[in-house]
N, C-alpha and C. Protein backbone atom coordinates (compact mmCIF):
# COMPACT_ATOMS: atom_id res chain seq x y z
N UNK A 1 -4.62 7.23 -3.85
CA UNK A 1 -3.51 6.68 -3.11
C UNK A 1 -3.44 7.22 -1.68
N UNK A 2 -4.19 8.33 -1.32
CA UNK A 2 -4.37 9.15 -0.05
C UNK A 2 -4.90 7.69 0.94
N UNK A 3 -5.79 7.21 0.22
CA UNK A 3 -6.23 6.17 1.19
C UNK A 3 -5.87 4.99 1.75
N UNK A 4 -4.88 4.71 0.74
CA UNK A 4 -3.90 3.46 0.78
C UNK A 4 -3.02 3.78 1.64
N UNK A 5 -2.28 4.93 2.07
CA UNK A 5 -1.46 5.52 2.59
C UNK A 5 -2.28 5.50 4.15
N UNK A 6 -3.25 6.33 4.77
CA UNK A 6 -3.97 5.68 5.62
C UNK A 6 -4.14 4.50 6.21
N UNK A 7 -5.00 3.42 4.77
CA UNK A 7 -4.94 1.96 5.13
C UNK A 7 -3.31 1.25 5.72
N UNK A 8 -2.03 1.66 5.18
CA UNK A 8 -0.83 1.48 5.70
C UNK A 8 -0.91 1.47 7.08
N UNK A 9 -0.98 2.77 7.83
CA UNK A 9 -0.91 2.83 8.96
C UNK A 9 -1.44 1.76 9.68
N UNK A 10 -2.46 0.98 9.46
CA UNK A 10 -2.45 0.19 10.67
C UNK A 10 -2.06 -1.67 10.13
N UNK A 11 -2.83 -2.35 10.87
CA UNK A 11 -2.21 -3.65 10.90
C UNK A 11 -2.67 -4.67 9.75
N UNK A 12 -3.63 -4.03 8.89
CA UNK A 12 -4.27 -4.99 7.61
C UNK A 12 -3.38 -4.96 6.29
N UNK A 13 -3.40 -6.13 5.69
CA UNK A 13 -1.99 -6.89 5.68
C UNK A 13 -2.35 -5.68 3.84
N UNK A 14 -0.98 -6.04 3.39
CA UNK A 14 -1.13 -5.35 1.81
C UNK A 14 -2.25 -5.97 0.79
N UNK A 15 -2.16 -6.80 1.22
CA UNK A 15 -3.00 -7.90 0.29
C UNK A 15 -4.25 -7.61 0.27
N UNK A 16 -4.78 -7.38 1.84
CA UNK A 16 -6.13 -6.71 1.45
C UNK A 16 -6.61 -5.55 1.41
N UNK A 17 -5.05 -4.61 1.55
CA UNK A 17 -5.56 -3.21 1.67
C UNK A 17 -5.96 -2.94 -0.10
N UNK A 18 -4.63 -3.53 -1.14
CA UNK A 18 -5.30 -3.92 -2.23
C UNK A 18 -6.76 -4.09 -2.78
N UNK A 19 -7.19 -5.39 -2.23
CA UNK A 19 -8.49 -6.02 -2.56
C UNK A 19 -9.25 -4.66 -2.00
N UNK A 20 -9.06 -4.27 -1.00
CA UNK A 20 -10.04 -3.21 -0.51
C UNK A 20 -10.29 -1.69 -1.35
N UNK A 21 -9.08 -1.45 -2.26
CA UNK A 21 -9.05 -0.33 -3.16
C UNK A 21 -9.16 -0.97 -4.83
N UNK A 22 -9.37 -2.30 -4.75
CA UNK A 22 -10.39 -2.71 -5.82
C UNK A 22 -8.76 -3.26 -7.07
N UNK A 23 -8.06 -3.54 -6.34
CA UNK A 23 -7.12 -3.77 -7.23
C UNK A 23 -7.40 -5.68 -7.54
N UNK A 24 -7.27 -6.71 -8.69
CA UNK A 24 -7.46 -7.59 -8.40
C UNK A 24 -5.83 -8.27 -8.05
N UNK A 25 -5.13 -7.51 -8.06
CA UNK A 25 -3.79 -7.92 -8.16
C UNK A 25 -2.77 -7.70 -7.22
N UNK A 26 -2.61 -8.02 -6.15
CA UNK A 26 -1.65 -7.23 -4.96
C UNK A 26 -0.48 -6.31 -5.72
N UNK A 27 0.09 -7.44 -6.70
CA UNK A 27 0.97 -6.70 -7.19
C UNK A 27 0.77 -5.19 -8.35
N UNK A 28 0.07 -5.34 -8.99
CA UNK A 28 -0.55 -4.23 -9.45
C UNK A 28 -0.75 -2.46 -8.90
N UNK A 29 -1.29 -3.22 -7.22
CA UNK A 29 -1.16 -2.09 -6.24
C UNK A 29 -0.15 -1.28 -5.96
N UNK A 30 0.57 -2.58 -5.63
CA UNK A 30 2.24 -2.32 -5.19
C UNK A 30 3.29 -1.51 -6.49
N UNK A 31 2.58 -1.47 -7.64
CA UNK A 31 3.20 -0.68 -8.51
C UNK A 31 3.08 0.49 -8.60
N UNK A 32 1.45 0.39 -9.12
CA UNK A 32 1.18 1.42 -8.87
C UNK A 32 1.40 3.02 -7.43
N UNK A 33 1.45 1.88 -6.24
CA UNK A 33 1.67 2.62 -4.92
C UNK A 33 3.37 3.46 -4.99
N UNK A 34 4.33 2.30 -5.50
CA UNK A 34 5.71 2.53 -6.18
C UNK A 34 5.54 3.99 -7.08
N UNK A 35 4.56 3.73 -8.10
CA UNK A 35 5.11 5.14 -9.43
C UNK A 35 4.54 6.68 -9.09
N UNK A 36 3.70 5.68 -7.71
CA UNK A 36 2.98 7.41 -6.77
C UNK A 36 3.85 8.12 -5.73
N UNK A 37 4.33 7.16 -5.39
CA UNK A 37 5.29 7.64 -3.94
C UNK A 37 6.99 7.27 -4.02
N UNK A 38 7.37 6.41 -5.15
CA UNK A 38 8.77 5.97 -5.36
C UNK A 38 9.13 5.37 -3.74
N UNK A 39 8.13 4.62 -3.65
CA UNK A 39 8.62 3.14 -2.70
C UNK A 39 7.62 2.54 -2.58
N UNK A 40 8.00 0.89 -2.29
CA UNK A 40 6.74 0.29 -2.14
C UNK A 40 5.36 0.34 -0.92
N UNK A 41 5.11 -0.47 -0.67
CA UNK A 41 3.83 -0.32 0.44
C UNK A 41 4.29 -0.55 1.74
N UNK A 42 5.39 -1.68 1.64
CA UNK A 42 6.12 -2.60 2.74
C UNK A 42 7.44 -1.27 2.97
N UNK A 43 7.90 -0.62 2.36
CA UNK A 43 9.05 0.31 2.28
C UNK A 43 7.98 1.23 3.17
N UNK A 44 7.50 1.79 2.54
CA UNK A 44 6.46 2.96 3.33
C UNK A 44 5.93 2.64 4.53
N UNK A 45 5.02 1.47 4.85
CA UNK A 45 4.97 1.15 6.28
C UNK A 45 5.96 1.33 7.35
N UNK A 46 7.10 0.45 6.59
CA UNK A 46 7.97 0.58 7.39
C UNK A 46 8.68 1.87 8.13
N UNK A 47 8.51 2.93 6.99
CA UNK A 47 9.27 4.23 7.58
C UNK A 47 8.33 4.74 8.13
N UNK A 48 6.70 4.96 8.24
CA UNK A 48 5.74 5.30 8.96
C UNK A 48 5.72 4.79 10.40
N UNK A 49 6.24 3.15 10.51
CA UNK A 49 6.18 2.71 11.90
C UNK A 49 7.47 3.33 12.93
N UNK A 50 8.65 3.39 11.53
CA UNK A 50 9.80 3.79 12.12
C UNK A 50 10.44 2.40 12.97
């Protein structure tokens, strides 16, 4: 999840930061990213961009 967290930071959308960590499921990611960090991907970007 270290890397997903990385991939966040910049402008590639969730969908393929997903596909890119081998998930076939955006949503799957997004759960999983949820039960690691207790927020989603779009929650977390957001407080990273501020």
């Amino acid at each position: 999840m270290k890397k997903a967290q990385d991939l966040l930071q910049g402008d590639t959308s969730i969908t393929q930061i997903a596909m890119d960590l081998n998930y076939t499921n955006p949503a799957k990611f997004a759960a999983a990213f949820r039960k690691c960090f207790h927020t989603s991907p779009s929650e977390w970007r957001r407080g990273v961009r501020g």
